[in-house]
Protein backbone atom coordinates (compact mmCIF):
# COMPACT_ATOMS: atom_id res chain seq x y z
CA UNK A 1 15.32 -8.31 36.98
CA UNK A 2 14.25 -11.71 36.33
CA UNK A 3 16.10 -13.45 34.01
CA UNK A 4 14.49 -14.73 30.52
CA UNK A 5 13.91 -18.44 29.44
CA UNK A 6 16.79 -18.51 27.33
CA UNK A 7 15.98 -18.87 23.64
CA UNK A 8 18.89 -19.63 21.46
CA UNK A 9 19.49 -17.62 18.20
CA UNK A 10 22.99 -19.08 16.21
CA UNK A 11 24.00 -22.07 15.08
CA UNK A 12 27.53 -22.81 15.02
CA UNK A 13 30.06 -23.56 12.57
CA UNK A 14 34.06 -22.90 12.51
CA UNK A 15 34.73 -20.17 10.08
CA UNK A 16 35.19 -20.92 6.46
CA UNK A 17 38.92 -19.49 5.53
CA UNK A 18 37.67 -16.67 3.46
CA UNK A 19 38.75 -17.67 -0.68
CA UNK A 20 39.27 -14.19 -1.87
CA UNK A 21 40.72 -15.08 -4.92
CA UNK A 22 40.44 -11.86 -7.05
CA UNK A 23 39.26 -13.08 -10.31
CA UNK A 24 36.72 -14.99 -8.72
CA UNK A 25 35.52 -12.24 -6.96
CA UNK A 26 35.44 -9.97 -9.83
CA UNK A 27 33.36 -12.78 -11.83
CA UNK A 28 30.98 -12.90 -9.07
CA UNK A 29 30.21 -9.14 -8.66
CA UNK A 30 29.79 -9.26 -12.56
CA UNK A 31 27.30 -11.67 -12.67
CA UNK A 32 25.21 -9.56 -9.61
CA UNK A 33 25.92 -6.51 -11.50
CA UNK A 34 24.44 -8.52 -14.88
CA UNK A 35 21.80 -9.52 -12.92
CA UNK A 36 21.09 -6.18 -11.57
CA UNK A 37 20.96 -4.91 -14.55
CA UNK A 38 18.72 -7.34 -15.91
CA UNK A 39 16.27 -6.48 -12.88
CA UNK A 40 16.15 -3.01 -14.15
CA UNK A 41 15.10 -3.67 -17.91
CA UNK A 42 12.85 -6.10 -16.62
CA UNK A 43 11.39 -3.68 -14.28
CA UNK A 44 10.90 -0.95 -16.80
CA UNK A 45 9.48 -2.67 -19.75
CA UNK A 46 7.36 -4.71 -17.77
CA UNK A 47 3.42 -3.96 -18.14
CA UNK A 48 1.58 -3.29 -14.72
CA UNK A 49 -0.27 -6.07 -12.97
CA UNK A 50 -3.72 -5.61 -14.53
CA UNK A 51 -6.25 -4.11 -11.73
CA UNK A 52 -9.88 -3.43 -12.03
CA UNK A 53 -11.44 0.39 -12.74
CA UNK A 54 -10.58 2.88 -10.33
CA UNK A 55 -7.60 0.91 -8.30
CA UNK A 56 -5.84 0.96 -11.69
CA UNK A 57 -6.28 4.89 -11.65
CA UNK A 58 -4.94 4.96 -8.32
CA UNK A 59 -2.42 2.59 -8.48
CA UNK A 60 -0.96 3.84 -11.97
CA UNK A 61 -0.85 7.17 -9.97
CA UNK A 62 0.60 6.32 -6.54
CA UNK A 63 3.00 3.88 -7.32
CA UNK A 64 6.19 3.99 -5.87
CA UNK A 65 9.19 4.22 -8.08
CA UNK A 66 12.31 2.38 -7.00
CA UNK A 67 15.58 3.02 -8.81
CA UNK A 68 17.39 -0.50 -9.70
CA UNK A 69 20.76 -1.05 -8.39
CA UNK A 70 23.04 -0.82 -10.80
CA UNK A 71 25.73 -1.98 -9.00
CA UNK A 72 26.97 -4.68 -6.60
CA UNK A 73 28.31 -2.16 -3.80
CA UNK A 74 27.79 1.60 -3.35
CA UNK A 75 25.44 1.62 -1.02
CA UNK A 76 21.96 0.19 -2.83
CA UNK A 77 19.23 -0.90 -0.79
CA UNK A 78 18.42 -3.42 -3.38
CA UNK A 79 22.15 -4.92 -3.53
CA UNK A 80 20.38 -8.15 -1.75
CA UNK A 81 16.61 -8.14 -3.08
CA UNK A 82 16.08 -11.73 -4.86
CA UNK A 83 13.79 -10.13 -7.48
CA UNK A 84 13.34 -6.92 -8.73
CA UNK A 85 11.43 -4.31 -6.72
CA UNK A 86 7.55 -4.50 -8.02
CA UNK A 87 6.74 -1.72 -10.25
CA UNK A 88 3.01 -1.90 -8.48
CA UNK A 89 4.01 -1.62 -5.37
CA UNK A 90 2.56 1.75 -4.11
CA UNK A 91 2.20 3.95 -1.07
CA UNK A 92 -1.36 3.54 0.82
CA UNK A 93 -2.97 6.69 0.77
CA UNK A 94 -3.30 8.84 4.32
CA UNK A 95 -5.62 6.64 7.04
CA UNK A 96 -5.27 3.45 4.71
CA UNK A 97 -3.72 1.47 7.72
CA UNK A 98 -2.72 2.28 10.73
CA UNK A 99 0.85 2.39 12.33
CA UNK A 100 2.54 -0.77 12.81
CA UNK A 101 3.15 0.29 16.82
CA UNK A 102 -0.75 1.14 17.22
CA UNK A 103 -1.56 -2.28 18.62
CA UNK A 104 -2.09 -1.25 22.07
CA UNK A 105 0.22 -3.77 23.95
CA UNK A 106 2.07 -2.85 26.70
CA UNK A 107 5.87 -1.59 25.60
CA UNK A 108 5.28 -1.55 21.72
CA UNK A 109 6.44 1.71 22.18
CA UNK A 110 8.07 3.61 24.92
CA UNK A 111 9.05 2.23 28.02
CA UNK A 112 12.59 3.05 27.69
CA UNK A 113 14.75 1.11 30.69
CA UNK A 114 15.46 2.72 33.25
CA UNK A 115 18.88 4.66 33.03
CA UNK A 116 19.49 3.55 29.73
CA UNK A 117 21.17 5.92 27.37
CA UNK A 118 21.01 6.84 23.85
CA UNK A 119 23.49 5.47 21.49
CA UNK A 120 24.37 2.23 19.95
CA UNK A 121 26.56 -0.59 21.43
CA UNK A 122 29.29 0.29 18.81
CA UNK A 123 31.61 3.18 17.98
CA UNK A 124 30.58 5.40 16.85
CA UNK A 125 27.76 5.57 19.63
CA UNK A 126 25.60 8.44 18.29
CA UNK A 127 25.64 7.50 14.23
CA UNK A 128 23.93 4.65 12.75
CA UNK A 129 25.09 1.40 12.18
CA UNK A 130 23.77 -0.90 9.87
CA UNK A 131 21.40 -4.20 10.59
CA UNK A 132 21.72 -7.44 9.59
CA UNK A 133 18.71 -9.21 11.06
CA UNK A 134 15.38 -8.09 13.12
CA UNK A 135 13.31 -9.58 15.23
CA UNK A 136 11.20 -12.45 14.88
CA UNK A 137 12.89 -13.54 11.79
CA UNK A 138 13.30 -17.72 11.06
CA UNK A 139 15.50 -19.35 12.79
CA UNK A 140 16.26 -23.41 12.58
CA UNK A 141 15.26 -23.40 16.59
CA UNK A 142 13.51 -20.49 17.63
CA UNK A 143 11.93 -17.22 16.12
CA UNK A 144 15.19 -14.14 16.54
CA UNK A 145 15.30 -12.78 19.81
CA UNK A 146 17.65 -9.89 19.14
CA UNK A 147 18.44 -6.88 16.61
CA UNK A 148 22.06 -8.01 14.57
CA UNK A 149 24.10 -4.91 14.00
CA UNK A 150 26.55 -5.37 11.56
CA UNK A 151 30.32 -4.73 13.52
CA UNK A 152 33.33 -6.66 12.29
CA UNK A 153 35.11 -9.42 14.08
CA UNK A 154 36.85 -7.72 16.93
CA UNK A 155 34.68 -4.78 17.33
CA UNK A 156 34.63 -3.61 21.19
CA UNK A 157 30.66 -3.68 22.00
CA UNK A 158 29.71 -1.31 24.95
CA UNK A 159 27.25 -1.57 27.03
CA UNK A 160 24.02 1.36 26.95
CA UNK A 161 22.60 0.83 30.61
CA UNK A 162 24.42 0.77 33.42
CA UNK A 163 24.15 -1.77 35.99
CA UNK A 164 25.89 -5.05 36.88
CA UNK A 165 27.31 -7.15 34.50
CA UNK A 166 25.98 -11.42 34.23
CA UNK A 167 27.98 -12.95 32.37
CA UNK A 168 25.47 -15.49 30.62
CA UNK A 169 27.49 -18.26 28.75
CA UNK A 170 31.12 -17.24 28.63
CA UNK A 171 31.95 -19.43 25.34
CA UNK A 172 30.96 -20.98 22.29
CA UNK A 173 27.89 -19.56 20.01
CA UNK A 174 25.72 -18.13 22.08
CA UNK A 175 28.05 -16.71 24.58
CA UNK A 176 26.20 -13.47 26.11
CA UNK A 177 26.48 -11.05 28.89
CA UNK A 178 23.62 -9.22 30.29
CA UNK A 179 23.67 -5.82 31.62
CA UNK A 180 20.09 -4.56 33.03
CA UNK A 181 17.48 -5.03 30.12
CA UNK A 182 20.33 -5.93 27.67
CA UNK A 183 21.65 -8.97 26.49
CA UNK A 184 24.47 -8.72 24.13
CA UNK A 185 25.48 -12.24 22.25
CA UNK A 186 28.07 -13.70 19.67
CA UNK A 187 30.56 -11.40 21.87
CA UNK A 188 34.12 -12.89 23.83
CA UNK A 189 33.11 -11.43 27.47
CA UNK A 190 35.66 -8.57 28.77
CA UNK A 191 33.63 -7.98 32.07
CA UNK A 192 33.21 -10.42 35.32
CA UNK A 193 30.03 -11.20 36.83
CA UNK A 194 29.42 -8.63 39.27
CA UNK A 195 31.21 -6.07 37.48
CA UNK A 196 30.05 -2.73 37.43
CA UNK A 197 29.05 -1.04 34.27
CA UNK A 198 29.17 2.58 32.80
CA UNK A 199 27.21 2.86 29.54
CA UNK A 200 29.69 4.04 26.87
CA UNK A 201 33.06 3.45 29.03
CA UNK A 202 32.54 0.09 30.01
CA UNK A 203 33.51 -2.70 27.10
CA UNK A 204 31.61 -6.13 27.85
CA UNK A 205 33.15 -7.63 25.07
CA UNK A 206 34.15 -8.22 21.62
CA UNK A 207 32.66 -9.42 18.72
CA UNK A 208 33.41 -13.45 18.35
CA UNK A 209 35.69 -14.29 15.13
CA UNK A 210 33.58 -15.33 12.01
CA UNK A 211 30.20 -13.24 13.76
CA UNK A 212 30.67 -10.28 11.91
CA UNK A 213 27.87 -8.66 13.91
CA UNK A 214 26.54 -8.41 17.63
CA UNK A 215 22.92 -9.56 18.58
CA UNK A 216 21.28 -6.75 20.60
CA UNK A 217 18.67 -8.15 22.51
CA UNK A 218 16.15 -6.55 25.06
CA UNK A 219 14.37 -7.45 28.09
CA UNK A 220 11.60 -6.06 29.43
CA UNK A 221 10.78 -6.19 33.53
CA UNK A 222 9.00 -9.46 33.30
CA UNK A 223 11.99 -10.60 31.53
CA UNK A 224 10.38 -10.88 28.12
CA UNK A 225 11.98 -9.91 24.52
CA UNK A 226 10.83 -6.97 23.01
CA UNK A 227 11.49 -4.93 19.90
CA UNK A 228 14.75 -2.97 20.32
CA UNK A 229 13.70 -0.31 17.59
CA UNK A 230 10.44 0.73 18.96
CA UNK A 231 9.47 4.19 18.62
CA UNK A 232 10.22 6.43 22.65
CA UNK A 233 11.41 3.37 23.99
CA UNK A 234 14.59 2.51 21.73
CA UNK A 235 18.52 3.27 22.65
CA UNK A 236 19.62 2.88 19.07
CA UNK A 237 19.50 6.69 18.21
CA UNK A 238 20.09 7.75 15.41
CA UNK A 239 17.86 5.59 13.49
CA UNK A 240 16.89 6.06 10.21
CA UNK A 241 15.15 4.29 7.31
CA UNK A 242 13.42 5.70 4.32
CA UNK A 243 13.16 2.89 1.63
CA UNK A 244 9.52 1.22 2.13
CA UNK A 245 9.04 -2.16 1.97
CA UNK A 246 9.12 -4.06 -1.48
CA UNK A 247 6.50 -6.96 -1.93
CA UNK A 248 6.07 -9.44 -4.50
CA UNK A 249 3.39 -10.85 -6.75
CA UNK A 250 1.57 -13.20 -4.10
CA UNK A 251 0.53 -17.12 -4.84
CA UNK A 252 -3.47 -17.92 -4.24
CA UNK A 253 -5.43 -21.14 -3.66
CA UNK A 254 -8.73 -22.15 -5.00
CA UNK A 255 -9.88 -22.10 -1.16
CA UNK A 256 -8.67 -19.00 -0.16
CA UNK A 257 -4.87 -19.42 1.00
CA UNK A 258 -2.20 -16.58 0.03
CA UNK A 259 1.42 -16.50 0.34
CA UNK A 260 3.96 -13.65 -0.79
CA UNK A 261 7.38 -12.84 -0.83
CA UNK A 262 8.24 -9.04 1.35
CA UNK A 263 11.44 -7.67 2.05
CA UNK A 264 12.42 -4.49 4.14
CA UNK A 265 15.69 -3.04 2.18
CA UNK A 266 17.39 -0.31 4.45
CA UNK A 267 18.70 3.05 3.89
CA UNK A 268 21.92 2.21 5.37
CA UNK A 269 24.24 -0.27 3.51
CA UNK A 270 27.88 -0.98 4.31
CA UNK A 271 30.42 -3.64 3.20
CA UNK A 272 31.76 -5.09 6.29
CA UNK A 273 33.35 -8.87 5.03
CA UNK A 274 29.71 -8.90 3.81
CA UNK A 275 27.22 -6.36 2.28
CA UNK A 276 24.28 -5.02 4.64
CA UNK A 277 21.60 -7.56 3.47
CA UNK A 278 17.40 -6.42 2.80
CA UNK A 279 15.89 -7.55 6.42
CA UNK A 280 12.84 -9.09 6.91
CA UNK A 281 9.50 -7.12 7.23
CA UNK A 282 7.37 -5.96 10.66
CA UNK A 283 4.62 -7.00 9.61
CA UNK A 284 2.19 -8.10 6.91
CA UNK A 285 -1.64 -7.94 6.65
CA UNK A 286 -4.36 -8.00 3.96
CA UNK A 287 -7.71 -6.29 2.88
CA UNK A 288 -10.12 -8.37 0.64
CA UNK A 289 -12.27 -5.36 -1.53
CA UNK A 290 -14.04 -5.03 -4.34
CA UNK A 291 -13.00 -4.17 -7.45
CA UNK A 292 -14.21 -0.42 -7.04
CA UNK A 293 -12.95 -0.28 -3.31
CA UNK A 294 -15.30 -1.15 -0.98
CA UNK A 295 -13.62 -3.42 1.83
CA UNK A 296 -15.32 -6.65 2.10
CA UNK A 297 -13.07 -8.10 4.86
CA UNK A 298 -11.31 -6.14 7.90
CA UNK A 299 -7.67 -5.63 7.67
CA UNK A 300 -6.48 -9.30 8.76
CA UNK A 301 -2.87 -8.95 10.39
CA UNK A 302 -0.98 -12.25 9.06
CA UNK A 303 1.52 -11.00 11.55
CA UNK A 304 2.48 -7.95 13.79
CA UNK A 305 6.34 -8.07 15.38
CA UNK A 306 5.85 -5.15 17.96
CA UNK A 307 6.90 -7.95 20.44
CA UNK A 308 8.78 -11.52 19.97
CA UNK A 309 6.02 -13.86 19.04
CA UNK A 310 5.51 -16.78 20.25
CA UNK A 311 7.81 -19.80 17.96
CA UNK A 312 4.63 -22.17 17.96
CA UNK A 313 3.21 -20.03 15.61
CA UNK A 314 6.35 -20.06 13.04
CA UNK A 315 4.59 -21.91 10.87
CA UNK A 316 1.51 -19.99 10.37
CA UNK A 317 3.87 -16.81 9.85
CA UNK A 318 6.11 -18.21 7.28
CA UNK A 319 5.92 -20.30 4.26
CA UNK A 320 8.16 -24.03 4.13
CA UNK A 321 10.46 -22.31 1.96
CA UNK A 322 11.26 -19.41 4.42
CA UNK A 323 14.79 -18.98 5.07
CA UNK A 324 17.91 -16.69 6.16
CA UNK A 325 21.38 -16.92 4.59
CA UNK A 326 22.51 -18.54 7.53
CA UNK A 327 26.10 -18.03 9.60
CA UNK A 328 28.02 -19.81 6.92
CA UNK A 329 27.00 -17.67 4.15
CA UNK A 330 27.56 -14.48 5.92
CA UNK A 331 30.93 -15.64 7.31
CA UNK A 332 32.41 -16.69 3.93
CA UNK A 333 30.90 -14.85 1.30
CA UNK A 334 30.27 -11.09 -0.11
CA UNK A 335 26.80 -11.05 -0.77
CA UNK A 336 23.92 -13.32 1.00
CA UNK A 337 20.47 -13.23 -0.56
CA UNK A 338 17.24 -14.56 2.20
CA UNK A 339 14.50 -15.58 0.93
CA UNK A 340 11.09 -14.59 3.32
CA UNK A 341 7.85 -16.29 1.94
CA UNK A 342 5.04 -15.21 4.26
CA UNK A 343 1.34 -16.81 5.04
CA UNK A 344 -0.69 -13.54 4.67
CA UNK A 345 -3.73 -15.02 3.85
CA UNK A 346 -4.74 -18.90 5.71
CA UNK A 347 -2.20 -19.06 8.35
CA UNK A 348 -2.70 -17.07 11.49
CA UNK A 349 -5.38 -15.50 9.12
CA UNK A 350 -8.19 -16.48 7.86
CA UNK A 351 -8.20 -17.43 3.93
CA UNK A 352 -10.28 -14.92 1.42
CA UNK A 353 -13.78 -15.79 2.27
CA UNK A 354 -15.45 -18.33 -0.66
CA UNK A 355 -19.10 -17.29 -0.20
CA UNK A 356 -18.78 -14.57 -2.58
CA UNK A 357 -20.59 -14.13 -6.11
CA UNK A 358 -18.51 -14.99 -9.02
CA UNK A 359 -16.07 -11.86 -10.41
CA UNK A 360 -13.43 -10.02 -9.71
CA UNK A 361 -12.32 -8.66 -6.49
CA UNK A 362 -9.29 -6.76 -5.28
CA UNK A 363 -6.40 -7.98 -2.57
CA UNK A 364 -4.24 -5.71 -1.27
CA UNK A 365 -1.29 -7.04 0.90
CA UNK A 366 0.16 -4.79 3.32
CA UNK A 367 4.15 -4.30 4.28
CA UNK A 368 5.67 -2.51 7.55
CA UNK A 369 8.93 -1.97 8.07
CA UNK A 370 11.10 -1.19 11.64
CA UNK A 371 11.18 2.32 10.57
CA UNK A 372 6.54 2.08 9.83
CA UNK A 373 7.33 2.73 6.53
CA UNK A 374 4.30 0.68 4.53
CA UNK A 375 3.99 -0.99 1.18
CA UNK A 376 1.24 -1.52 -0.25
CA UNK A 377 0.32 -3.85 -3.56
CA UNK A 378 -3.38 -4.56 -5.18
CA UNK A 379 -4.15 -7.66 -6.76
CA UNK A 380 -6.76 -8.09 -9.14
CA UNK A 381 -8.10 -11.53 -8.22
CA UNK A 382 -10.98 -14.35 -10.05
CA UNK A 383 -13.94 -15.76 -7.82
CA UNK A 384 -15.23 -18.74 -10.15
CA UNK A 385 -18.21 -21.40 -9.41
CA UNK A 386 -15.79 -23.63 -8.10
CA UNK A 387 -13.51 -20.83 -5.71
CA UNK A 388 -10.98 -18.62 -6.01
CA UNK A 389 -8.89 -18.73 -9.86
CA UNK A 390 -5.32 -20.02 -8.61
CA UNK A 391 -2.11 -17.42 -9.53
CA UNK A 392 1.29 -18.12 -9.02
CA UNK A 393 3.42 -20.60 -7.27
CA UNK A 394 1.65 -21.72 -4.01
CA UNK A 395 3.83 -24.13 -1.51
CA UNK A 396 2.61 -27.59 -2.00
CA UNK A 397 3.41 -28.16 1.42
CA UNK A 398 0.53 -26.24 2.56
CA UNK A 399 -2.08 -28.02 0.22
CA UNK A 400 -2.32 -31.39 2.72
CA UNK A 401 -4.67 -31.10 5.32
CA UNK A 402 -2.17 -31.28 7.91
CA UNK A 403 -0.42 -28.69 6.28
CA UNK A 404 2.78 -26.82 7.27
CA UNK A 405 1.70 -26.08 11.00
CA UNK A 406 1.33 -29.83 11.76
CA UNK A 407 5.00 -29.90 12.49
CA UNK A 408 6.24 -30.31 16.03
CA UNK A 409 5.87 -26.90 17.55
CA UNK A 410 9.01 -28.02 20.28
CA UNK A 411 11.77 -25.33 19.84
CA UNK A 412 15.49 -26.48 19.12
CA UNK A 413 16.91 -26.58 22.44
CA UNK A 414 20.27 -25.90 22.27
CA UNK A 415 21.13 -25.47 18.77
CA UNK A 416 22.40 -22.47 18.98
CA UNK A 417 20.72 -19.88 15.98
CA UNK A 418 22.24 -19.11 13.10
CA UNK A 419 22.10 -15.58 12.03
């Protein structure tokens, strides 16, 4: 199998000695748990975003009701959400949108290696084990290659296909081995080059000190990336997810532009030296209607990850302040909040069209998660003689005419990623 152009995913730093002085600790989880609870009054008393005629109806009727986490562990899928889940965030009603892995491109689902068995990397092989990161999220030199499951330091990692072993890069951040389709990082090798591998018996190697996690990354047979998690073609059974998406209150420009905050909490949470964080989304997309329902623009995809895309278009995906935690944060501290700020509307999308009479219209902004759970939250929104009525916080960044995307679009060679 040809071997891919090698994309690096870490950046490295020596781990932090881990402070775990206790009142410290218990100071911290009471300020999350204040905060938490905080989220939860705020999310209750707050009115709902006003939207015109019959979306109201529907929306006051189909909304989604999340419970707010009410602590700092136990399991809540909100334990790392940077704002509270959007009481308008609703369900799309049946035929709304169509499944995230409808796209039509070749492996976005099934094609399941050749000899590859079901399981996960990890012991237990056939139960779940949490994520950390997906793929395509930011990196500082490349869009993620791989699917982080959340092991701690010293965890054997197994391989799922057998074949021969290539060991990679033996050392250092992005030390790897490759068996068949699968690449398996942040991991000290325990197999040769050459070595023969049984899936489930075999141990490749073990997870690097200060990782906390193994990168599971997958190849196809033109030696491309592609989603580990997609539906008849992934290893990683069981998998389960049944929290949808959560999006925020997007930011709009007189001209069109939209940005939005979207997370992807997960069913599964664990404490590791860290707590299972909220991922990144799929995908987002966008519907312009008006205010009675009748679509006005097609459902614009700002992004789709059924595949690794391509990093030169990071910057039409993501807003400037777009960011993971970062290896530091998960390899010294309990909790690490990201923040993903998306483009859905102006970046690989076109903007909400301006040649529309003045009034009010409706945006809905669309959410996938791994799992094709969807989210989906409607906007009430101002056309005025002079363009769209500005809401919320738009990146100034992205109000030059150069913009965000005039940056140099040459990946970070050899910085390793950070996760």
């Amino acid at each position: 199998m040809p071997q891919a152009a090698i994309t690096t995913i870490d950046t490295s730093v020596p781990r932090r000695a881990r402070i775990a002085a206790v009142g410290a600790l218990l100071a911290a989880a009471a300020a999350l748990a204040v905060t938490l609870g905080i989220w939860a009054e705020s999310t209750t008393a707050r009115p709902s975003r006003a939207l015109p005629h019959a979306a109201a109806r529907r929306s006051s009727a189909s909304v989604v009701r999340r419970p707010a986490a009410a602590r700092l562990l136990g399991g809540s899928p909100y334990a790392t959400l940077p704002f509270p889940p959007d009481r308008d965030d609703r369900a799309p009603t049946r035929g709304e949108v169509p499944s995230l892995y409808a796209d039509g491109l070749s492996c976005s689902t099934g094609c399941r290696p050749y000899g590859a068995e079901l399981g996960w990397p990890l012991r237990p092989f056939h139960q779940q084990h949490p994520l950390r990161a997906g793929l395509n999220e930011l990196r500082p030199g490349s869009l993620h290659v791989a699917l982080d499951i959340q092991a701690p330091d010293g965890s054997a990692v197994y391989a799922v296909q057998p074949g021969v072993a290539e060991v990679l890069v033996r050392s250092g951040p992005d030390a790897r081995v490759e068996v068949g389709n699968y690449v398996y990082w942040h991991i000290n090798p325990a197999v040769e080059t050459g070595q023969l591998v049984t899936p489930f018996k075999t141990v490749v190697g073990h997870v690097m000190a200060g990782y906390g996690h193994v990168a599971f990354s997958e190849l196809d047979y033109t030696g491309n990336y592609v989603n580990p998690l997609r539906p008849g073609g992934t290893v990683l059974v069981p998998y389960v997810n049944r929290v949808p998406p959560v999006i925020g209150p997007p930011s709009l420009t007189a001209d069109g532009q939209a940005t939005v905050a979207a997370y992807s909490p997960q069913t599964l949470v664990r404490e590791t030296t860290y707590v299972t964080p909220v991922l990144a989304p799929a995908a987002l997309a966008y519907r312009l209607s008006t205010d009675r329902g009748t679509a006005l623009t097609p459902l614009e995809w700002a992004f789709r990850g059924t595949h690794l895309l391509p990093w030169a278009d990071r910057s039409l995906i993501y807003a400037p302040d777009a960011q993971a935690p970062g290896y530091s944060c998960f390899a010294s501290r309990l909790v690490c909040v990201p923040r993903w700020v998306y483009r859905v509307a102006g970046g690989l999308t076109p903007p909400l069209p301006t040649a529309l009479a003045p009034g009010r219209y409706r945006l809905t902004i669309y959410a996938w998660d791994w799992a094709d759970n969807v989210t989906a939250l409607d906007t009430a929104v101002t056309m005025t003689a002079t363009g769209w009525k500005p809401i919320g916080d738009f990146p100034t960044a992205l109000l030059s005419p150069s913009g965000y995307a005039g940056e140099s679009e040459t990946p970070v060679r050899g910085l390793a990623a950070w996760r």
